[in-house]
PDB file of N, CA and C in Angstrom:
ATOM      1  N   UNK A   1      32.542  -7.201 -54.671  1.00  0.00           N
ATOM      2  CA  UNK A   1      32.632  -7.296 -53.229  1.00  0.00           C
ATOM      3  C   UNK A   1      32.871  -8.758 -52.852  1.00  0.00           C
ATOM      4  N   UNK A   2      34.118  -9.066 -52.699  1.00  0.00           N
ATOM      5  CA  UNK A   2      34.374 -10.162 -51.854  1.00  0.00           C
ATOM      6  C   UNK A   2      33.893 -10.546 -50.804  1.00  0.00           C
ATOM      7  N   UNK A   3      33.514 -10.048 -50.112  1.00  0.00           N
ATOM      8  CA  UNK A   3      33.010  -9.977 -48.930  1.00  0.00           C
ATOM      9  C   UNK A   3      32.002 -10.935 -48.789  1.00  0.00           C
ATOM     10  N   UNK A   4      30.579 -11.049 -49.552  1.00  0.00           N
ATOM     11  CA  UNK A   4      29.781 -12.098 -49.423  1.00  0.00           C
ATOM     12  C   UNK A   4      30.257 -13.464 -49.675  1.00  0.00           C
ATOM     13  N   UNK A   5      31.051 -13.301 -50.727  1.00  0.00           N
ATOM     14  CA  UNK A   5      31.205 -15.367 -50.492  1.00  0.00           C
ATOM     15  C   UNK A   5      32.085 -15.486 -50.090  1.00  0.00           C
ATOM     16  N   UNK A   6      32.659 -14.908 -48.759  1.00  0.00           N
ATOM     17  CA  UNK A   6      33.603 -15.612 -48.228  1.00  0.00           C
ATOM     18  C   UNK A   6      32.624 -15.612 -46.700  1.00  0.00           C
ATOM     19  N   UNK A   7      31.443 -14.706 -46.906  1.00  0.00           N
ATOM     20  CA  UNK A   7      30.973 -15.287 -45.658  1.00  0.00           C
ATOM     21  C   UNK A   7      30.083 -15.726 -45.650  1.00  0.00           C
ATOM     22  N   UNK A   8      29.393 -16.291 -47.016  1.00  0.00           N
ATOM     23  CA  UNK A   8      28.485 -17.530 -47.539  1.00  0.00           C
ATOM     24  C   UNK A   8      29.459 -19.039 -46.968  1.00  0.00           C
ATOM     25  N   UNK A   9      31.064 -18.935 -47.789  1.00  0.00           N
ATOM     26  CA  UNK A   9      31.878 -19.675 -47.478  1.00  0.00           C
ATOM     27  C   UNK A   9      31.681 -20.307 -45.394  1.00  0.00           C
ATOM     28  N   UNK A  10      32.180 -19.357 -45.275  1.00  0.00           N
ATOM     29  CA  UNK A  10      32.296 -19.265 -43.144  1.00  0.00           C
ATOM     30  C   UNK A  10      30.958 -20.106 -42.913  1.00  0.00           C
ATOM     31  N   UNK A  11      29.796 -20.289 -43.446  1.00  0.00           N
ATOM     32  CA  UNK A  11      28.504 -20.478 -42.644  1.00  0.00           C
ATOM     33  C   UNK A  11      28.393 -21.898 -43.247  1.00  0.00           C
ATOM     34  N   UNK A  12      28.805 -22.072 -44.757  1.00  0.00           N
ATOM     35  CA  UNK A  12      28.689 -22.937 -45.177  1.00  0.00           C
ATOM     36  C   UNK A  12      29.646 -24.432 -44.482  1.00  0.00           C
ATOM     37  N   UNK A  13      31.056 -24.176 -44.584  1.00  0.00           N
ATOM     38  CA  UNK A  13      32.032 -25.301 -44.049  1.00  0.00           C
ATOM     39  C   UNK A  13      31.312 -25.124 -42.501  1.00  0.00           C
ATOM     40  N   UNK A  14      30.972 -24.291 -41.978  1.00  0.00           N
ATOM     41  CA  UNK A  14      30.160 -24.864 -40.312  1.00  0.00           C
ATOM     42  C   UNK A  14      29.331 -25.914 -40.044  1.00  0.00           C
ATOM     43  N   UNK A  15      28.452 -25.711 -41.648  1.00  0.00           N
ATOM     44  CA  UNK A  15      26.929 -26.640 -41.592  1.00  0.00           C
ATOM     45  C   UNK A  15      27.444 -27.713 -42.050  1.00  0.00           C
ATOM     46  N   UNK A  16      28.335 -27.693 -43.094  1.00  0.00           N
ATOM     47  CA  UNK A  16      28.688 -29.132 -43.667  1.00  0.00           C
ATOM     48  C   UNK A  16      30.123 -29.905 -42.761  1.00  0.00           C
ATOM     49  N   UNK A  17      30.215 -29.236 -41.712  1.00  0.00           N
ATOM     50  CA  UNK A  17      31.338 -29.981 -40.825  1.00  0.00           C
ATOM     51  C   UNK A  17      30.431 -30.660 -39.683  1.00  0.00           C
ATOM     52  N   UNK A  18      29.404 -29.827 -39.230  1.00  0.00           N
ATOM     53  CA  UNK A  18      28.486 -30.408 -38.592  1.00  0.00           C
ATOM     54  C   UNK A  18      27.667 -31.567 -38.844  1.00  0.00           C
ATOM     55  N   UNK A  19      27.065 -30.809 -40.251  1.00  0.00           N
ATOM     56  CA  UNK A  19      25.883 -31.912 -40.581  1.00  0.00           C
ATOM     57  C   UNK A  19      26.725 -33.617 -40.684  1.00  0.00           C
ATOM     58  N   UNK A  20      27.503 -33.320 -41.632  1.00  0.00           N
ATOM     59  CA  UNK A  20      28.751 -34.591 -42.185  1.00  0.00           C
ATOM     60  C   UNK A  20      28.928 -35.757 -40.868  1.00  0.00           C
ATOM     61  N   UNK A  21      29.579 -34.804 -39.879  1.00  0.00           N
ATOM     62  CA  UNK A  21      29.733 -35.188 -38.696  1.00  0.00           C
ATOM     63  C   UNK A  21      28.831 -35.752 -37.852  1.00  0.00           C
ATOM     64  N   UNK A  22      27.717 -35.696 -38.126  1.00  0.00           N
ATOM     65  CA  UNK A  22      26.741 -35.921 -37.381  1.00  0.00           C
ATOM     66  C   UNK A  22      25.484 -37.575 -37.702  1.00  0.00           C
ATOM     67  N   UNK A  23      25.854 -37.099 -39.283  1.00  0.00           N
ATOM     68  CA  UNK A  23      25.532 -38.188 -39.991  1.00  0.00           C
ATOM     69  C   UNK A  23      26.156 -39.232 -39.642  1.00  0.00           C
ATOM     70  N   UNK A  24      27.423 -39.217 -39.729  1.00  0.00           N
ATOM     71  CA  UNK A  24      28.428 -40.480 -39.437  1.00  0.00           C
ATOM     72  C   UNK A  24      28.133 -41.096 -38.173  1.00  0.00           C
ATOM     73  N   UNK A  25      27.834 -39.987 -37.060  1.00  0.00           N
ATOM     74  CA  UNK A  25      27.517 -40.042 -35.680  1.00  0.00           C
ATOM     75  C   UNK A  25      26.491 -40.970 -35.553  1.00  0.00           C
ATOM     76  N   UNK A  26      25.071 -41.057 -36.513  1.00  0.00           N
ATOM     77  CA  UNK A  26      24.395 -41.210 -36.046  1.00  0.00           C
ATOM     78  C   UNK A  26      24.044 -42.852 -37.158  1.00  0.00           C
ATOM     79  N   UNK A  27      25.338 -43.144 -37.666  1.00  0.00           N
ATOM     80  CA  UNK A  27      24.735 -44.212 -38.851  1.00  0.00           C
ATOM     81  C   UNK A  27      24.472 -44.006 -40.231  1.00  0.00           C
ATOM     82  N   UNK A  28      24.007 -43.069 -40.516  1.00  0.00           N
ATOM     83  CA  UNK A  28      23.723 -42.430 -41.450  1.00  0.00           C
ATOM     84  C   UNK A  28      24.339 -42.452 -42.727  1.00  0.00           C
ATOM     85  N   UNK A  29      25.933 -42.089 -42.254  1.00  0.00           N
ATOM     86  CA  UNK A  29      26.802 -41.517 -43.704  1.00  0.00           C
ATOM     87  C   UNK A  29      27.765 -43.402 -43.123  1.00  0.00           C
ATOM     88  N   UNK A  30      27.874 -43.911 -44.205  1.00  0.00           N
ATOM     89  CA  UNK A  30      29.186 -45.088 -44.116  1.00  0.00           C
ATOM     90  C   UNK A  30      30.438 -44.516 -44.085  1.00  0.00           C
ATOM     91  N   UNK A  31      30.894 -45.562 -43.737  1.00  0.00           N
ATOM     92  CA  UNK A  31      32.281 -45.431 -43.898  1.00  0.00           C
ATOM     93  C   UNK A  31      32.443 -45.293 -45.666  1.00  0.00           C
ATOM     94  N   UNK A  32      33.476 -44.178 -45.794  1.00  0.00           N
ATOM     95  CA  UNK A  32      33.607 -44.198 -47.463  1.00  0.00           C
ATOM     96  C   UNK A  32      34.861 -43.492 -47.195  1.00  0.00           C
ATOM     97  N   UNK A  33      35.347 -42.912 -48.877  1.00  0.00           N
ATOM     98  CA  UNK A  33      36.661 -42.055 -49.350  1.00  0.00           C
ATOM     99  C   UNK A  33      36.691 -40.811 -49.619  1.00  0.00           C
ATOM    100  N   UNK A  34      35.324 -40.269 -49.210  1.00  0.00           N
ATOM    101  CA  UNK A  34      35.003 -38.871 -49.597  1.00  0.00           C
ATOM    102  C   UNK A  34      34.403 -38.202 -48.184  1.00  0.00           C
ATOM    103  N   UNK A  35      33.538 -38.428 -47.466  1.00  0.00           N
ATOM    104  CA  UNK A  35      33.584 -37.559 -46.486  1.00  0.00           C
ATOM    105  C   UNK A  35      33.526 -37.890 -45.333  1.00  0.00           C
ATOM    106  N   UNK A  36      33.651 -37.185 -44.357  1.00  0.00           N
ATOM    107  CA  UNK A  36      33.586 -37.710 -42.727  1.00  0.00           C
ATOM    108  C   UNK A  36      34.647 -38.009 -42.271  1.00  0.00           C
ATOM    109  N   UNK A  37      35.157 -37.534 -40.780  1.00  0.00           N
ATOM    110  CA  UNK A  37      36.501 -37.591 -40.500  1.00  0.00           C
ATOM    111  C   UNK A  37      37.384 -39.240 -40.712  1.00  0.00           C
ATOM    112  N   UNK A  38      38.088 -39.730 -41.675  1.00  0.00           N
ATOM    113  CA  UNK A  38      39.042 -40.279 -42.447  1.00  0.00           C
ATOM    114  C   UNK A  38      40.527 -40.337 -41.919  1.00  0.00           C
ATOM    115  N   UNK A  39      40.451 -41.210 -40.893  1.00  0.00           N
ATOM    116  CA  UNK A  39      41.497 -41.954 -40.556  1.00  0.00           C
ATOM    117  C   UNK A  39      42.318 -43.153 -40.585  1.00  0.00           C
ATOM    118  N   UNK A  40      43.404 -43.373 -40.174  1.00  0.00           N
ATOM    119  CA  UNK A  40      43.092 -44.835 -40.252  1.00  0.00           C
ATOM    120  C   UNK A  40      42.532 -45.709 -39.063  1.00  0.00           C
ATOM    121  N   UNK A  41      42.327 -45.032 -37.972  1.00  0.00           N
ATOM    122  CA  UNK A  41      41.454 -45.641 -36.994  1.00  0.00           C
ATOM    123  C   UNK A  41      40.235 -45.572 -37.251  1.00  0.00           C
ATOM    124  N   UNK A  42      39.673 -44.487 -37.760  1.00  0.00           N
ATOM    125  CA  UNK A  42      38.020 -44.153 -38.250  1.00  0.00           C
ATOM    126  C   UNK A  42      37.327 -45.278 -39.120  1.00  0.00           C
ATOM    127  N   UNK A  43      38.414 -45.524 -40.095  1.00  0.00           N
ATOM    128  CA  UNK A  43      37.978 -46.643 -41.286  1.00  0.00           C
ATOM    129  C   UNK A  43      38.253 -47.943 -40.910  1.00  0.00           C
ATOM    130  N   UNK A  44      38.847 -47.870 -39.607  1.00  0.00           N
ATOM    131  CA  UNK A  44      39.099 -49.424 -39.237  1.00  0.00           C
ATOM    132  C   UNK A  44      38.048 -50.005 -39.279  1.00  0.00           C
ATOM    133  N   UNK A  45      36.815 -50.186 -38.995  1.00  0.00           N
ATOM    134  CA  UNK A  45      35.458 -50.775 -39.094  1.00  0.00           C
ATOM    135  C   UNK A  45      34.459 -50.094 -38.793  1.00  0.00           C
ATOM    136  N   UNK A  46      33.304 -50.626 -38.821  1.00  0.00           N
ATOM    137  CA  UNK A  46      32.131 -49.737 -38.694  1.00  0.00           C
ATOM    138  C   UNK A  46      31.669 -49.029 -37.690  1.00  0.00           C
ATOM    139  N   UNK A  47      32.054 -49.999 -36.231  1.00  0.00           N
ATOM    140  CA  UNK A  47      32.059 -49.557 -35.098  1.00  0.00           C
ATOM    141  C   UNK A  47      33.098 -48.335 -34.957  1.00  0.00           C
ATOM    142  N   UNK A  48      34.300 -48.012 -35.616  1.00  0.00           N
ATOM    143  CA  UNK A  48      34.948 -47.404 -34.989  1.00  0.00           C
ATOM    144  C   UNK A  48      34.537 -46.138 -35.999  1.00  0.00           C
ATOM    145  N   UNK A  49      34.069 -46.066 -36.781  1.00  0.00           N
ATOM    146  CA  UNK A  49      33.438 -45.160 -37.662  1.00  0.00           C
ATOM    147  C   UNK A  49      32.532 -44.328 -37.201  1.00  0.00           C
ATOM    148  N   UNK A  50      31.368 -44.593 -36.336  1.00  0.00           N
ATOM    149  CA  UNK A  50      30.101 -44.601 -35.688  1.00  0.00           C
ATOM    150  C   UNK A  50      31.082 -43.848 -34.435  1.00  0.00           C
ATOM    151  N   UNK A  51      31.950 -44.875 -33.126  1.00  0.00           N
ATOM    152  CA  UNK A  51      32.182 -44.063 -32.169  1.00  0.00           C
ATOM    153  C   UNK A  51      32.815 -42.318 -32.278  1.00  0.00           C
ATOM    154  N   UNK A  52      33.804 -42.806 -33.672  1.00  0.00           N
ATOM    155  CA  UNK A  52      34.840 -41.350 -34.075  1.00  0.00           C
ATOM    156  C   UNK A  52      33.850 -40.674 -34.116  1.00  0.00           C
ATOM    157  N   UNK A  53      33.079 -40.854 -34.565  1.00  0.00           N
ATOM    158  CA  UNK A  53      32.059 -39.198 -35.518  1.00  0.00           C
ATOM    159  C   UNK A  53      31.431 -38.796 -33.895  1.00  0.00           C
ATOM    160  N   UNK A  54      30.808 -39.890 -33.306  1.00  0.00           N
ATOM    161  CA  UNK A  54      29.984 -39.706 -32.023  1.00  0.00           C
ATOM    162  C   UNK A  54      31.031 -38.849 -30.971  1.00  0.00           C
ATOM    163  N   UNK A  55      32.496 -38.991 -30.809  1.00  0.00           N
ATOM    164  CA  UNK A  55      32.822 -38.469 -29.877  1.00  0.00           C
ATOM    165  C   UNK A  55      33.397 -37.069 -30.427  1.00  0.00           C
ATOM    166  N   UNK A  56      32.936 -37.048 -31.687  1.00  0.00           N
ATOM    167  CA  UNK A  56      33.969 -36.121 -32.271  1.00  0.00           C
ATOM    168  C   UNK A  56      32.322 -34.746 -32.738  1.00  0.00           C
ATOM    169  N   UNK A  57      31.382 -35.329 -32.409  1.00  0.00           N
ATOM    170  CA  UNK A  57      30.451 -34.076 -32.745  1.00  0.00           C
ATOM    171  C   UNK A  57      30.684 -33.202 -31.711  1.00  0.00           C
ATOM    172  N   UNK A  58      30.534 -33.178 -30.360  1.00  0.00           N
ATOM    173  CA  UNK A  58      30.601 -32.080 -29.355  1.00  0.00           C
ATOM    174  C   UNK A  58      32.061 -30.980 -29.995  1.00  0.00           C
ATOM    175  N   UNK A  59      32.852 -31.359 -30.625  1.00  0.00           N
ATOM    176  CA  UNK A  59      33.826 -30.490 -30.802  1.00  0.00           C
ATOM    177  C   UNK A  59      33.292 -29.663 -31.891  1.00  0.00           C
ATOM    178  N   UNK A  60      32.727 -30.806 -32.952  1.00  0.00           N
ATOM    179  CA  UNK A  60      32.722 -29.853 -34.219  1.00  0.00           C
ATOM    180  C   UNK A  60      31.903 -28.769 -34.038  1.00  0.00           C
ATOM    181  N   UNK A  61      30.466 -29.174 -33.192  1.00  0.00           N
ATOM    182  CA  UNK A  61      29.844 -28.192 -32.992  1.00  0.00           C
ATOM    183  C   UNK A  61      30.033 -26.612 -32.911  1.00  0.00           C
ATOM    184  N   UNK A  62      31.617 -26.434 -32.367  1.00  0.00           N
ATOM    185  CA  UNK A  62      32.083 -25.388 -32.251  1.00  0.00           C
ATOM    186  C   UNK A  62      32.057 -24.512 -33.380  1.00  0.00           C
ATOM    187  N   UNK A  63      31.831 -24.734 -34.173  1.00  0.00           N
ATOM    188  CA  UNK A  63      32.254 -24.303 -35.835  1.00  0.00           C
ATOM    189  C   UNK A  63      31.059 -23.500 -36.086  1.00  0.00           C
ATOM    190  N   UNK A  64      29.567 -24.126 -35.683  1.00  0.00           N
ATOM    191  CA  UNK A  64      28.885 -23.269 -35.871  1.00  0.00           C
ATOM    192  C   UNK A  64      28.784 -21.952 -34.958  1.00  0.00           C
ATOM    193  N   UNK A  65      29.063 -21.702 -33.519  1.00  0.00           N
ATOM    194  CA  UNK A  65      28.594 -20.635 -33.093  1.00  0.00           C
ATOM    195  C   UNK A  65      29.817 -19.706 -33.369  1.00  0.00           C
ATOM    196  N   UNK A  66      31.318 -20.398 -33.932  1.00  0.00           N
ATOM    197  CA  UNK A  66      31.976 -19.367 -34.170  1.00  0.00           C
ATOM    198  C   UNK A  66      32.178 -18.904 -35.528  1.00  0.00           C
ATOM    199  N   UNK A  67      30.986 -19.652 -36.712  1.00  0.00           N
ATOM    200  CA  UNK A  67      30.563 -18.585 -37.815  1.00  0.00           C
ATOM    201  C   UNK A  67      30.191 -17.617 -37.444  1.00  0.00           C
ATOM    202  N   UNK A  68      29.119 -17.712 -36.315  1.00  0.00           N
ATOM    203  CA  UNK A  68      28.334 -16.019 -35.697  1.00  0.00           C
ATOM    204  C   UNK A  68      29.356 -15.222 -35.523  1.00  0.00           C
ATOM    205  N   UNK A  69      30.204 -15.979 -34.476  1.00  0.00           N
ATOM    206  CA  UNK A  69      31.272 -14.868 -34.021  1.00  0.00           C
ATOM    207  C   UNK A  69      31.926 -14.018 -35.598  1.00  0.00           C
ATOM    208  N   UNK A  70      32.468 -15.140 -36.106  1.00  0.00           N
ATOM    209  CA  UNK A  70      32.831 -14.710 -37.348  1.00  0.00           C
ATOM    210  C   UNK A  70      32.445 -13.525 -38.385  1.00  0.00           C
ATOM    211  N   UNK A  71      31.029 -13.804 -39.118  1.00  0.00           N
ATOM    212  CA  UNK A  71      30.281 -12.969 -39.432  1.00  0.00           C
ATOM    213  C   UNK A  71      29.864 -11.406 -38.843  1.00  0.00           C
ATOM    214  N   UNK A  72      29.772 -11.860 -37.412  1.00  0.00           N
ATOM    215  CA  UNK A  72      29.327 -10.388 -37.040  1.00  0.00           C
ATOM    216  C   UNK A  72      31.252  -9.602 -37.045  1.00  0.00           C
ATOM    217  N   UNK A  73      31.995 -10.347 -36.689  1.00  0.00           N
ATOM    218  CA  UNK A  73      33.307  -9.407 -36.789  1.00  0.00           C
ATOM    219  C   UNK A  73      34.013  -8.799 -38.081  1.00  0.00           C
ATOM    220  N   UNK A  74      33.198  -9.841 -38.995  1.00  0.00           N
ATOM    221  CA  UNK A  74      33.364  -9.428 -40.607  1.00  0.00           C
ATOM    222  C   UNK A  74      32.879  -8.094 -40.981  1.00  0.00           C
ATOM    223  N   UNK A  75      31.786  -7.840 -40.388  1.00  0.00           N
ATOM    224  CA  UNK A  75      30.922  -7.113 -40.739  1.00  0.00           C
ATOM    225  C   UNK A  75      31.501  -5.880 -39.767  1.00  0.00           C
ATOM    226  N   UNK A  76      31.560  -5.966 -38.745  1.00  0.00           N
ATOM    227  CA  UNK A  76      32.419  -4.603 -38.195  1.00  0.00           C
ATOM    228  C   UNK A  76      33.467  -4.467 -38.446  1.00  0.00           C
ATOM    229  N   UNK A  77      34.481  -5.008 -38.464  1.00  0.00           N
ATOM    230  CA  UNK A  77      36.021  -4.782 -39.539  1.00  0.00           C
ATOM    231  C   UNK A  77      35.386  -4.104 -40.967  1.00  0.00           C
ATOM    232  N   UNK A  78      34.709  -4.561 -41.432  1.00  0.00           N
ATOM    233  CA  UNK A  78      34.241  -3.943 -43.249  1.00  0.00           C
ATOM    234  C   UNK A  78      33.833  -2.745 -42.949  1.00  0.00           C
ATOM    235  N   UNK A  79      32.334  -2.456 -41.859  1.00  0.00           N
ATOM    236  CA  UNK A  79      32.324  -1.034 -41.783  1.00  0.00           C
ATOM    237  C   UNK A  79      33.385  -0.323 -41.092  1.00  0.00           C
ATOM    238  N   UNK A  80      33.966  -0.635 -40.293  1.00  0.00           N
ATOM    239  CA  UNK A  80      34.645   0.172 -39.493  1.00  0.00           C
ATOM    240  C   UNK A  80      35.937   0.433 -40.148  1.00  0.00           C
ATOM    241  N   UNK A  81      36.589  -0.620 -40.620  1.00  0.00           N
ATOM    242  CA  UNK A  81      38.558  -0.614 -41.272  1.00  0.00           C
ATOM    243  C   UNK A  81      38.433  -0.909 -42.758  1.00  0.00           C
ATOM    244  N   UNK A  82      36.689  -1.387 -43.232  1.00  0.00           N
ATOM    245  CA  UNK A  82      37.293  -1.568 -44.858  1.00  0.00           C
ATOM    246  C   UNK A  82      37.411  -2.817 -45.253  1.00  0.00           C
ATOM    247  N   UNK A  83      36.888  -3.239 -46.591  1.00  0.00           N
ATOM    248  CA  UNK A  83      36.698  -4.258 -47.127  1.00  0.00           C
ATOM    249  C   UNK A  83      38.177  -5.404 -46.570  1.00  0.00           C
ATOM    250  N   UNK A  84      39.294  -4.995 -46.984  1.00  0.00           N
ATOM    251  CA  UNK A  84      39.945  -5.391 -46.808  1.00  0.00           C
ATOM    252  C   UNK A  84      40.391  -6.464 -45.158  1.00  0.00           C
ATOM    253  N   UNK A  85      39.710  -5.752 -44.492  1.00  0.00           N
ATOM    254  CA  UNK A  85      40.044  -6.017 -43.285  1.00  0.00           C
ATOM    255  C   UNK A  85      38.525  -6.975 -42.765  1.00  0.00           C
ATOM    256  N   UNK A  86      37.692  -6.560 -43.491  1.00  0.00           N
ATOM    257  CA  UNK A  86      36.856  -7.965 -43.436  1.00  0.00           C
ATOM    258  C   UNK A  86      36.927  -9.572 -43.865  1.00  0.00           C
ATOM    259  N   UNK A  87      37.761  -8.643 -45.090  1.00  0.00           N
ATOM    260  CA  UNK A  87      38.134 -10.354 -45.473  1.00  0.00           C
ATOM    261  C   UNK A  87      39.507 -10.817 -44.943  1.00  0.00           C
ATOM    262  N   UNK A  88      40.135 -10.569 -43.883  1.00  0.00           N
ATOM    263  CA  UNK A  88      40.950 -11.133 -43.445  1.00  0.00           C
ATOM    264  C   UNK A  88      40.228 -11.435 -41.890  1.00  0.00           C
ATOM    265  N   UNK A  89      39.493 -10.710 -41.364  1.00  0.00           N
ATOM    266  CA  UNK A  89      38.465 -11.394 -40.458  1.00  0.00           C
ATOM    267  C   UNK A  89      37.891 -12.731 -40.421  1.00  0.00           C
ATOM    268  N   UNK A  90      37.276 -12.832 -42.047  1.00  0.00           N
ATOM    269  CA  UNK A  90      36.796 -13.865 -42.384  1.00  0.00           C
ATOM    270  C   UNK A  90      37.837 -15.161 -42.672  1.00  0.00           C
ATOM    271  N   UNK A  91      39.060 -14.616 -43.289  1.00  0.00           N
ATOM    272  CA  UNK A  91      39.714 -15.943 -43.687  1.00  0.00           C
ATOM    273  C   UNK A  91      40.173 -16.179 -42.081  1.00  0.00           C
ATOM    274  N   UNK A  92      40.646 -15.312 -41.344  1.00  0.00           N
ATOM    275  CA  UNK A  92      40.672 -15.949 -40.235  1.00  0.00           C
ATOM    276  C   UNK A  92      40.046 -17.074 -38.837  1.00  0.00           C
ATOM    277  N   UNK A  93      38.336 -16.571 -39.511  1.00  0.00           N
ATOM    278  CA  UNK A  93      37.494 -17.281 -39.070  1.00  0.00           C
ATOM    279  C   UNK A  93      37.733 -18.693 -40.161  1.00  0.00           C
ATOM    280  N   UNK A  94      37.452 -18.406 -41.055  1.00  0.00           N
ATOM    281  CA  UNK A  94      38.115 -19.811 -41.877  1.00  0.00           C
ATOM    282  C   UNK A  94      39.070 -21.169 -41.508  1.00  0.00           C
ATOM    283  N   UNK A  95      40.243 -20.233 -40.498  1.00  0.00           N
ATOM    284  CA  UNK A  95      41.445 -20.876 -40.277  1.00  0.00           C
ATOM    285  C   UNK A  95      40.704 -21.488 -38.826  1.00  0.00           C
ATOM    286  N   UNK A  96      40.293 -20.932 -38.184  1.00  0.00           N
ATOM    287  CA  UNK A  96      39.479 -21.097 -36.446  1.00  0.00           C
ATOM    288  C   UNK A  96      38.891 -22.193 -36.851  1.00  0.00           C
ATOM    289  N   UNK A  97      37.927 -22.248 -38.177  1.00  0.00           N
ATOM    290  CA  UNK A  97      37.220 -23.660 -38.445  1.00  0.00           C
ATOM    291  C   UNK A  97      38.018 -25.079 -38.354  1.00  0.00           C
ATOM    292  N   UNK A  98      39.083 -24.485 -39.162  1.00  0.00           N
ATOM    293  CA  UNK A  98      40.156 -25.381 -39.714  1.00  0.00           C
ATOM    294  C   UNK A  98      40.442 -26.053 -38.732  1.00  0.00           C
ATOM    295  N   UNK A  99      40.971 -25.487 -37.231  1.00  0.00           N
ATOM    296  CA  UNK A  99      41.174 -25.797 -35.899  1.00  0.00           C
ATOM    297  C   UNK A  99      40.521 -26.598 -35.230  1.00  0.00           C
ATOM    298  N   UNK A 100      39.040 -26.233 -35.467  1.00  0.00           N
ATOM    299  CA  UNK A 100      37.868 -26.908 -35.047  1.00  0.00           C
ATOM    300  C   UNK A 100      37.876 -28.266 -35.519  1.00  0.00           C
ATOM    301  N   UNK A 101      38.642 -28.130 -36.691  1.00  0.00           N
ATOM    302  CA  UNK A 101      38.371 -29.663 -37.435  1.00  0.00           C
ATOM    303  C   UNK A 101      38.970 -30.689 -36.785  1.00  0.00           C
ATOM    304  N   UNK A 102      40.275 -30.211 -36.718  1.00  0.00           N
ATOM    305  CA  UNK A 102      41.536 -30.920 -36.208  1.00  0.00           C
ATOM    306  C   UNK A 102      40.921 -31.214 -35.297  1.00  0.00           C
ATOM    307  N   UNK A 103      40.640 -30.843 -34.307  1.00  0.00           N
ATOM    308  CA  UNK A 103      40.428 -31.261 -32.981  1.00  0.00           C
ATOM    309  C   UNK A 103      39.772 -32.178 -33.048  1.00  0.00           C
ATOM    310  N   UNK A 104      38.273 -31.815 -33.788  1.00  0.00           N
ATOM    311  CA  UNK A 104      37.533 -32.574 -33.770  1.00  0.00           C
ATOM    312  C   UNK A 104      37.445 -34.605 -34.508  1.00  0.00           C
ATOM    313  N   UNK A 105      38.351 -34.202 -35.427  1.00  0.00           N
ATOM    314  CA  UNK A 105      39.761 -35.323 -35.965  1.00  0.00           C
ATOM    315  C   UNK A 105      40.229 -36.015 -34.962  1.00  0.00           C
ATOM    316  N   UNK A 106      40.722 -35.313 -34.073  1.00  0.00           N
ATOM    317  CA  UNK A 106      42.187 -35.871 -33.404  1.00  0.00           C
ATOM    318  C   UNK A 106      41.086 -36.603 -31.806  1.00  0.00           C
ATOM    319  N   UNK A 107      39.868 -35.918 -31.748  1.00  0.00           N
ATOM    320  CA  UNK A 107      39.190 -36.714 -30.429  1.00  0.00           C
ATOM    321  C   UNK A 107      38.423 -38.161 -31.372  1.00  0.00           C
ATOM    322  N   UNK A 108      38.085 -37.665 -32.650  1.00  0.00           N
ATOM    323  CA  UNK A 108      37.391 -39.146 -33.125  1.00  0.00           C
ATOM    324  C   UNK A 108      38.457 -39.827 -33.035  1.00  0.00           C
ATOM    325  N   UNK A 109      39.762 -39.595 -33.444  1.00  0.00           N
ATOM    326  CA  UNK A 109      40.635 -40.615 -33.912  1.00  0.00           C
ATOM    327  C   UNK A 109      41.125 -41.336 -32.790  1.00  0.00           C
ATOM    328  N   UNK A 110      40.741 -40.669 -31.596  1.00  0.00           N
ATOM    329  CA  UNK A 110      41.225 -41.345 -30.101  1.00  0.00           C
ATOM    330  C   UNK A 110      39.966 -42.703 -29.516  1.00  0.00           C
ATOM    331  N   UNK A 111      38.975 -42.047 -30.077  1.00  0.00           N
ATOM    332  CA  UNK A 111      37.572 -42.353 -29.817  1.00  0.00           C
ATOM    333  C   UNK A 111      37.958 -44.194 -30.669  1.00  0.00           C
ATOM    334  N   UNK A 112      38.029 -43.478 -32.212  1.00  0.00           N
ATOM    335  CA  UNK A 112      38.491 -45.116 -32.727  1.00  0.00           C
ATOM    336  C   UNK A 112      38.907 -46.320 -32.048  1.00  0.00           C
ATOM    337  N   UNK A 113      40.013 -45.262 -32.054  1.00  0.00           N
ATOM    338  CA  UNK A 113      40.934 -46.255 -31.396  1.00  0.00           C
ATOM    339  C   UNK A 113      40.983 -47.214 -30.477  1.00  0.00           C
ATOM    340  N   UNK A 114      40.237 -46.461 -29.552  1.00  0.00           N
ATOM    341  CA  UNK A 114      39.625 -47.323 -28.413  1.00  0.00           C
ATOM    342  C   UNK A 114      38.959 -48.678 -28.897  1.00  0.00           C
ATOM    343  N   UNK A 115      38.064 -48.451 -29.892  1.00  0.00           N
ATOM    344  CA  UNK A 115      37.062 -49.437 -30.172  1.00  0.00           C
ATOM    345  C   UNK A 115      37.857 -50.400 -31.131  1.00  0.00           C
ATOM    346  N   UNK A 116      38.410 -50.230 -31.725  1.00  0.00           N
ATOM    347  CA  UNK A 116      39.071 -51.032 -32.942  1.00  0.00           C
ATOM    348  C   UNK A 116      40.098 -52.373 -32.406  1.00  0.00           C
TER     349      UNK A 116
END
């Protein structure tokens, strides 16, 4: 059954887009090459590292309440249409994250900018 880790997957990239995000937000995570939104305005300095993540949490946030959404539609597509159709529920919620990211990218990277 596919079905569970792809919606272990969905809950998981929510918490770690959040948490990540939030860290950076708050000081926490440095500037580095491995996580946290990675621009070239973001990495311009520390300050602009700190504002990106800060203006860029209200977006990411989104990610978590639309795992819920996600999950519970997984779960009625599976009973109702079939495995199959859950996991395209889910990768779709996947792709919605993906969206979430960008955005949430594209307001830090404005956010940078400003400061840099």
């Amino acid at each position: 059954m596919a079905l569970i880790p792809l919606a272990l997957s969905v809950v998981l990239v929510a918490v770690m887009i959040v948490v990540v995000t939030r860290m950076a937000a708050e000081g926490r995570l440095v500037r580095n090459g491995s996580a946290g939104i990675r621009t070239r305005h973001t990495q311009a300095s520390d300050a602009a590292w700190v504002a990106g993540h800060a203006a860029a949490l209200p977006a990411v946030r989104r990610a978590v309440p639309l795992a819920v959404v996600t999950l519970v539609l997984m779960g009625a597509a599976y009973a109702t249409l079939g495995e199959g159709w859950g996991i395209g529920t889910g990768l779709l919620g996947l792709a919605a994250q993906t969206a979430v990211l960008l955005q949430g990218a594209a307001v830090a990277n404005r956010a940078a900018r400003s400061v840099a």
